[in-house]
N, C-alpha and C. Protein backbone atom coordinates (compact mmCIF):
# COMPACT_ATOMS: atom_id res chain seq x y z
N UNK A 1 212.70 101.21 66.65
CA UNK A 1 211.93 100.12 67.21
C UNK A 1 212.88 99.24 68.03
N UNK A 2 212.65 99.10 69.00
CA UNK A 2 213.06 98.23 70.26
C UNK A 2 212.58 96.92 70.63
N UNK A 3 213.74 96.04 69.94
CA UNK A 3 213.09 94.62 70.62
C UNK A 3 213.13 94.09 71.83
N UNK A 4 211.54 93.31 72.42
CA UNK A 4 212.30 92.77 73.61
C UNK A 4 212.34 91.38 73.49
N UNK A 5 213.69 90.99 73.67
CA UNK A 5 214.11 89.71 73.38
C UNK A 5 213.39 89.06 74.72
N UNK A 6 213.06 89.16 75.61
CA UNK A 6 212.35 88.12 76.65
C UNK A 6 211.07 88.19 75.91
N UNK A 7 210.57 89.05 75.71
CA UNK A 7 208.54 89.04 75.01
C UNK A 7 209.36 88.18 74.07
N UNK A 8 210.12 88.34 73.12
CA UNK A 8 210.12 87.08 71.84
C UNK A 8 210.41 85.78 72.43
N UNK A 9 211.05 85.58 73.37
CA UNK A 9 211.74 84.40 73.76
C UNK A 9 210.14 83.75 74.42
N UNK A 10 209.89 84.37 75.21
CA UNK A 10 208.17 83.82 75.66
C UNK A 10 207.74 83.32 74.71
N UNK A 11 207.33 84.49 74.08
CA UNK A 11 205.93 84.32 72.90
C UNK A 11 206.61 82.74 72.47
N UNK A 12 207.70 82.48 71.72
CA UNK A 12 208.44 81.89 70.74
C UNK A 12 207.91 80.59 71.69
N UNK A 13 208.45 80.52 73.07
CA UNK A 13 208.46 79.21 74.07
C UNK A 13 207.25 78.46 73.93
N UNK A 14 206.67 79.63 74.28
CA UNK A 14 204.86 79.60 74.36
C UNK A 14 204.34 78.98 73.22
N UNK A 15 204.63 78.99 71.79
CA UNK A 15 204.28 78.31 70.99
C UNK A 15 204.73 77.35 70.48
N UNK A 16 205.89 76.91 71.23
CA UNK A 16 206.73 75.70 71.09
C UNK A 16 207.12 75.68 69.64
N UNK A 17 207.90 76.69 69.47
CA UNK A 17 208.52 77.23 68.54
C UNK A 17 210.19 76.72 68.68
N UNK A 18 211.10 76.31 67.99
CA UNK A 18 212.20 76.33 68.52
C UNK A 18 213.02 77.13 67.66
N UNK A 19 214.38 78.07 68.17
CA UNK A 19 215.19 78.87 67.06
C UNK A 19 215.22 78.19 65.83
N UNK A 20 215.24 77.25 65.15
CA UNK A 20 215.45 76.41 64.49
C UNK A 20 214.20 76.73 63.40
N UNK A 21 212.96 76.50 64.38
CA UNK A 21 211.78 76.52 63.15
C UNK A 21 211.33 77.88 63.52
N UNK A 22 211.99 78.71 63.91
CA UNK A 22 211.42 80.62 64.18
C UNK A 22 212.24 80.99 62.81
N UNK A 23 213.52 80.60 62.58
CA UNK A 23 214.45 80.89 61.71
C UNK A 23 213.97 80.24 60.46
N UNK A 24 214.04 79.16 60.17
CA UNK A 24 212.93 78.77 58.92
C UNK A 24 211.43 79.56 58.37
N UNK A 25 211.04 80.15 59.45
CA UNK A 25 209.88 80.50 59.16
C UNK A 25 210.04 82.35 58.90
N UNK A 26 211.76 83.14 59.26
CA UNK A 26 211.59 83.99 58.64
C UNK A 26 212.47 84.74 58.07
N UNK A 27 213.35 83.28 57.58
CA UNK A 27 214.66 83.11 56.93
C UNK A 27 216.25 83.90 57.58
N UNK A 28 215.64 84.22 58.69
CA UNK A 28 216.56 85.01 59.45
C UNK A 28 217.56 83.70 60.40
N UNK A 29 219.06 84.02 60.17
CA UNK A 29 219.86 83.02 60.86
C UNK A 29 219.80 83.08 62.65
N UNK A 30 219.60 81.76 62.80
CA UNK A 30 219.78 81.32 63.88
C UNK A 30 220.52 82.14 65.11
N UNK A 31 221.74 82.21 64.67
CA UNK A 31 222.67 83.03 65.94
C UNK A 31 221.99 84.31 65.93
N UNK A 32 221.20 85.18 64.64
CA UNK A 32 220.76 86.22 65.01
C UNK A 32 219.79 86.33 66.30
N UNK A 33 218.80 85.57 66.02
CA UNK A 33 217.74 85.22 66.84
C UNK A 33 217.93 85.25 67.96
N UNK A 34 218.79 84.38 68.27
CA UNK A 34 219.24 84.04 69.65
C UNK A 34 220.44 85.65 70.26
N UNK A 35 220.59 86.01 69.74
CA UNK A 35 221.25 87.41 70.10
C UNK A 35 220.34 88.51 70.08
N UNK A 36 219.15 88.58 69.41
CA UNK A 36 218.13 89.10 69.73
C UNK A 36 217.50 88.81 70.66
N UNK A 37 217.13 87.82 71.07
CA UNK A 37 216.55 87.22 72.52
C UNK A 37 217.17 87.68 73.57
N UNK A 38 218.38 87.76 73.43
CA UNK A 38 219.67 88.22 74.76
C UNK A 38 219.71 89.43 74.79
N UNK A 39 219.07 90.29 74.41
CA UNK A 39 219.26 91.18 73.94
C UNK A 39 220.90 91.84 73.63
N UNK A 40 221.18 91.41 72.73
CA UNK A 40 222.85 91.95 72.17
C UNK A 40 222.40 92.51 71.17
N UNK A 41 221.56 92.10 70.64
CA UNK A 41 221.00 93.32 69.13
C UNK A 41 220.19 94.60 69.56
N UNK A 42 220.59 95.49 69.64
CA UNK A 42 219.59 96.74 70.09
C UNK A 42 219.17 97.55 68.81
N UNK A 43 219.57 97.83 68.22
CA UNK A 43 218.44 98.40 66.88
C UNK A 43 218.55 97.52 65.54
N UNK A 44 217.58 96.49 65.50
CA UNK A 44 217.57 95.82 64.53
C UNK A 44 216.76 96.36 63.48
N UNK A 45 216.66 96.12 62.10
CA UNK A 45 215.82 96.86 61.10
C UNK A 45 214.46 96.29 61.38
N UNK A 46 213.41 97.48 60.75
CA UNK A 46 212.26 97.18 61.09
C UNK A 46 211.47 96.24 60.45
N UNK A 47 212.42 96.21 59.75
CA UNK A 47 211.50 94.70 58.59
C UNK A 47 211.97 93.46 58.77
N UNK A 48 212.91 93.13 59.79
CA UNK A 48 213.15 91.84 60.84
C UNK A 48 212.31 91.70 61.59
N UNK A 49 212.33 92.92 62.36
CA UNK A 49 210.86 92.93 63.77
C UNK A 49 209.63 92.19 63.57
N UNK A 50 209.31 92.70 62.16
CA UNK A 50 208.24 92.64 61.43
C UNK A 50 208.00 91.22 61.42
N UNK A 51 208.98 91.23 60.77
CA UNK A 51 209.25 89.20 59.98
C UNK A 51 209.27 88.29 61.01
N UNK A 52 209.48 88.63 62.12
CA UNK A 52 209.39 87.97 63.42
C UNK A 52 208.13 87.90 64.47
N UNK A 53 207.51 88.93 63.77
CA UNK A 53 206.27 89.24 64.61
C UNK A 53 205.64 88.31 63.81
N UNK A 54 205.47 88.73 62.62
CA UNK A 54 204.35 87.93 61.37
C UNK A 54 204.48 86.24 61.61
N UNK A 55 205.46 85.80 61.64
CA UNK A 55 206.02 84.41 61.75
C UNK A 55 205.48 83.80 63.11
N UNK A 56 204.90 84.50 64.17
CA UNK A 56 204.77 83.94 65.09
C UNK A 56 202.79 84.38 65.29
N UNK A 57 202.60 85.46 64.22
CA UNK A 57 201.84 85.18 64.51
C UNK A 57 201.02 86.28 65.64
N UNK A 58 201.69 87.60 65.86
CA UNK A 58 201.76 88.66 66.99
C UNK A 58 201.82 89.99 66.57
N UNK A 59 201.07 90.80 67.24
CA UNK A 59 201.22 92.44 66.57
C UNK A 59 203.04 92.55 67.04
N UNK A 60 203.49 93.48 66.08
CA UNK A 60 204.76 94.04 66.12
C UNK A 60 204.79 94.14 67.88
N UNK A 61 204.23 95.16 68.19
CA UNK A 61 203.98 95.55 69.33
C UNK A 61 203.83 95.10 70.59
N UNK A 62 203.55 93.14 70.55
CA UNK A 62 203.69 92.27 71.32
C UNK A 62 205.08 91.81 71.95
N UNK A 63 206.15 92.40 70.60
CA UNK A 63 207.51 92.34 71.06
C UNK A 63 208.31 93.06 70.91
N UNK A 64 207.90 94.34 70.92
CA UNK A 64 208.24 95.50 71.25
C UNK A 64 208.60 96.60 72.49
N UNK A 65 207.41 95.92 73.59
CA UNK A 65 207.28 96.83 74.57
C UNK A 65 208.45 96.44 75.48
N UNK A 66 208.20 97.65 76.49
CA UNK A 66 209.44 97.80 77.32
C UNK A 66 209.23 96.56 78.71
N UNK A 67 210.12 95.90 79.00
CA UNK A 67 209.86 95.46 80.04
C UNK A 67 209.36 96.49 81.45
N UNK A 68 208.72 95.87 82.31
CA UNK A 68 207.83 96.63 83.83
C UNK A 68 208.42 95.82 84.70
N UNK A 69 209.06 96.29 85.65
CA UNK A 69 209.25 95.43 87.05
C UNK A 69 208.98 96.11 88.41
């Protein structure tokens, strides 16, 4: 499973979410997050993805897909 750290960084913006209360909400540390967003994490476990999806509130799959340009 492939995160895309821009779909999380949106979604996250979009709900006026900040690293701060994304990380509270799925006990996952801060610098991770934000290195996931950048994408510097490329295969993270699937039960982070998860915990990140659930927390915001989004099918897995919302921040999953591949970027299109």
């Amino acid at each position: 499973m492939t995160p895309n750290g821009s779909a999380i960084r949106a979604i996250r913006e979009a709900q006026k979410l900040s690293i701060r209360a994304l990380s509270n909400r799925t006990g996952l540390n801060r610098g991770y997050l934000s290195r996931l967003e950048r994408g510097l994490i490329r295969d993270p476990a699937h039960e982070r993805v998860e915990a990140i999806a659930q927390a915001m509130r989004v099918p897995t799959d919302a921040i999953t897909h591949k970027e299109t340009t």
